[in-house]
C-alpha atoms as a PDB file:
ATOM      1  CA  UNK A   1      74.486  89.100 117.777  1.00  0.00           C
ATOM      2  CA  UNK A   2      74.636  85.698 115.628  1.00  0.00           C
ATOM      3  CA  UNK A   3      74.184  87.789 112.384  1.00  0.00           C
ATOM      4  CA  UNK A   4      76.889  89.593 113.007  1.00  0.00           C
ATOM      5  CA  UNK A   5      79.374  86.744 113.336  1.00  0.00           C
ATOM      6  CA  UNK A   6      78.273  85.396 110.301  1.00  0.00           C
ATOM      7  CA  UNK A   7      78.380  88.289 107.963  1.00  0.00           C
ATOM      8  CA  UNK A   8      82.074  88.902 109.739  1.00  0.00           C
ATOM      9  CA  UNK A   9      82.764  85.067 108.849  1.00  0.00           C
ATOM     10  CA  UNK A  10      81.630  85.703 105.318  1.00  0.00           C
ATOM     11  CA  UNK A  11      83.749  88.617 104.489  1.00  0.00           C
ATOM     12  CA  UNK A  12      86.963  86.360 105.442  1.00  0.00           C
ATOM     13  CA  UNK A  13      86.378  84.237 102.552  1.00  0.00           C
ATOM     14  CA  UNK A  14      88.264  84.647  99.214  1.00  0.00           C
ATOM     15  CA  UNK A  15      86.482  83.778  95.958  1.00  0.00           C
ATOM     16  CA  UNK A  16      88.623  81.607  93.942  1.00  0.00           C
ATOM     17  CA  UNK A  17      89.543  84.590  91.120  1.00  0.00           C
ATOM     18  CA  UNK A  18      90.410  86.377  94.200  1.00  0.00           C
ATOM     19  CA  UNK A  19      93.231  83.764  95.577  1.00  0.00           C
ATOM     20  CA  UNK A  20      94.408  83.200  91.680  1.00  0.00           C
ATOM     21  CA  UNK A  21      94.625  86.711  91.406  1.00  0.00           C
ATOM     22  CA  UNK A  22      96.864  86.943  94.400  1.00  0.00           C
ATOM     23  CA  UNK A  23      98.841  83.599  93.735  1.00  0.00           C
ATOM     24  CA  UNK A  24      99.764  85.186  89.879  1.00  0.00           C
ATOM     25  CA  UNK A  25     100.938  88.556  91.780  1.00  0.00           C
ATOM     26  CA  UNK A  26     102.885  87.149  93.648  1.00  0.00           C
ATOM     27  CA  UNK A  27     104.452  84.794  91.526  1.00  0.00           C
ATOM     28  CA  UNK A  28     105.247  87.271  88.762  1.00  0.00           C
ATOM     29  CA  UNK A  29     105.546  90.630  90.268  1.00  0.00           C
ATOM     30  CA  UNK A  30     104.918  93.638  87.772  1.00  0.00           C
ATOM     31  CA  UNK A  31     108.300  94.973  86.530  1.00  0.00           C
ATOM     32  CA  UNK A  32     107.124  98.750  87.726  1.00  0.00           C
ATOM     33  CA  UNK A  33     110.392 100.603  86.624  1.00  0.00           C
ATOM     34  CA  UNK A  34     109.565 100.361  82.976  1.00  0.00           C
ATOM     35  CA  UNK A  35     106.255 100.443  82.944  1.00  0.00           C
ATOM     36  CA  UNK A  36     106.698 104.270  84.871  1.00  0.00           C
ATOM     37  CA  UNK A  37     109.166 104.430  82.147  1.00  0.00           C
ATOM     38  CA  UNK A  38     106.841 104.061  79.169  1.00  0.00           C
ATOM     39  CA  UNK A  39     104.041 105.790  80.782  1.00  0.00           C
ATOM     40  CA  UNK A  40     106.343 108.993  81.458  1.00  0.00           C
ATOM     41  CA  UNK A  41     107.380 108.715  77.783  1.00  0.00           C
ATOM     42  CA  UNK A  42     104.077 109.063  76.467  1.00  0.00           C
ATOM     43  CA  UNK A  43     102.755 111.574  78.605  1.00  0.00           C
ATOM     44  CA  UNK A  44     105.949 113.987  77.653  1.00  0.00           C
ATOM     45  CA  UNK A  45     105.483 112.970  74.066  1.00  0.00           C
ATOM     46  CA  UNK A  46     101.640 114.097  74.423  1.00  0.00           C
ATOM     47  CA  UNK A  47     102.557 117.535  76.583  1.00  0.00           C
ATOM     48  CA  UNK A  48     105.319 118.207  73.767  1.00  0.00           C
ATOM     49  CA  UNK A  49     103.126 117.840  70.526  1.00  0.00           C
ATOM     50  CA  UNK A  50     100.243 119.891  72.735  1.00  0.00           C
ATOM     51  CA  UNK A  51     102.216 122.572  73.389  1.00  0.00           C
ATOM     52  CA  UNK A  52     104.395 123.017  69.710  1.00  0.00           C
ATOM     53  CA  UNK A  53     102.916 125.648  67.600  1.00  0.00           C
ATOM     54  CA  UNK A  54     101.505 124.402  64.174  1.00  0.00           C
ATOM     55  CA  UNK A  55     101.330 126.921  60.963  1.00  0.00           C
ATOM     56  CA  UNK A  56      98.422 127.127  58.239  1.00  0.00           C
ATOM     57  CA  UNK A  57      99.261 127.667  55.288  1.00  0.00           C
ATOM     58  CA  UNK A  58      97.241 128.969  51.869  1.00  0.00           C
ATOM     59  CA  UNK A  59      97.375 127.557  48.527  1.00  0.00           C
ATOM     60  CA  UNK A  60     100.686 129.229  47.263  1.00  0.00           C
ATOM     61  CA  UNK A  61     102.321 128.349  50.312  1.00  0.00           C
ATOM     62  CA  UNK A  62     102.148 131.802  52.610  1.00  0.00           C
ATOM     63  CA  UNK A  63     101.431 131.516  56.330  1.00  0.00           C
ATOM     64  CA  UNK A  64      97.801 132.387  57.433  1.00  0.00           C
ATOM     65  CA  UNK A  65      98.065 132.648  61.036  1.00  0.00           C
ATOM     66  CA  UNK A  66      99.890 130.676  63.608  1.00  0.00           C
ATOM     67  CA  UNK A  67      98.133 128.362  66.414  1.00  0.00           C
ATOM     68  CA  UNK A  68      99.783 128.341  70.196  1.00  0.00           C
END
């Protein structure tokens, strides 16, 4: 029964890059609107050059086949 006070006791306790963690969180908050912003961006700019179709072309300048 005593060990299982203590290890409840010893889960309680922050270590100190835990509370500065926190503290810094707190006192700056993320700005979340534009980073969901930029990160929407770039994964339309990465679906968009995935999905547009790209041309080979020979030597004189005459299309070989075409890539989808």
């Amino acid at each position: 029964m005593m060990v299982a006070k203590k290890k409840l006791k010893l889960k309680k306790q922050w270590t100190t890059g835990q509370i500065a963690l926190k503290r810094f969180n707190t006192a700056y908050p993320p700005d979340t609107d534009k980073l969901n912003e930029f990160k929407t961006a770039g994964s339309q700019q990465q679906v968009s050059s995935l999905t547009r179709s790209t041309r080979r072309r020979n030597h004189y300048g005459e299309h070989l086949e075409e890539n989808q």
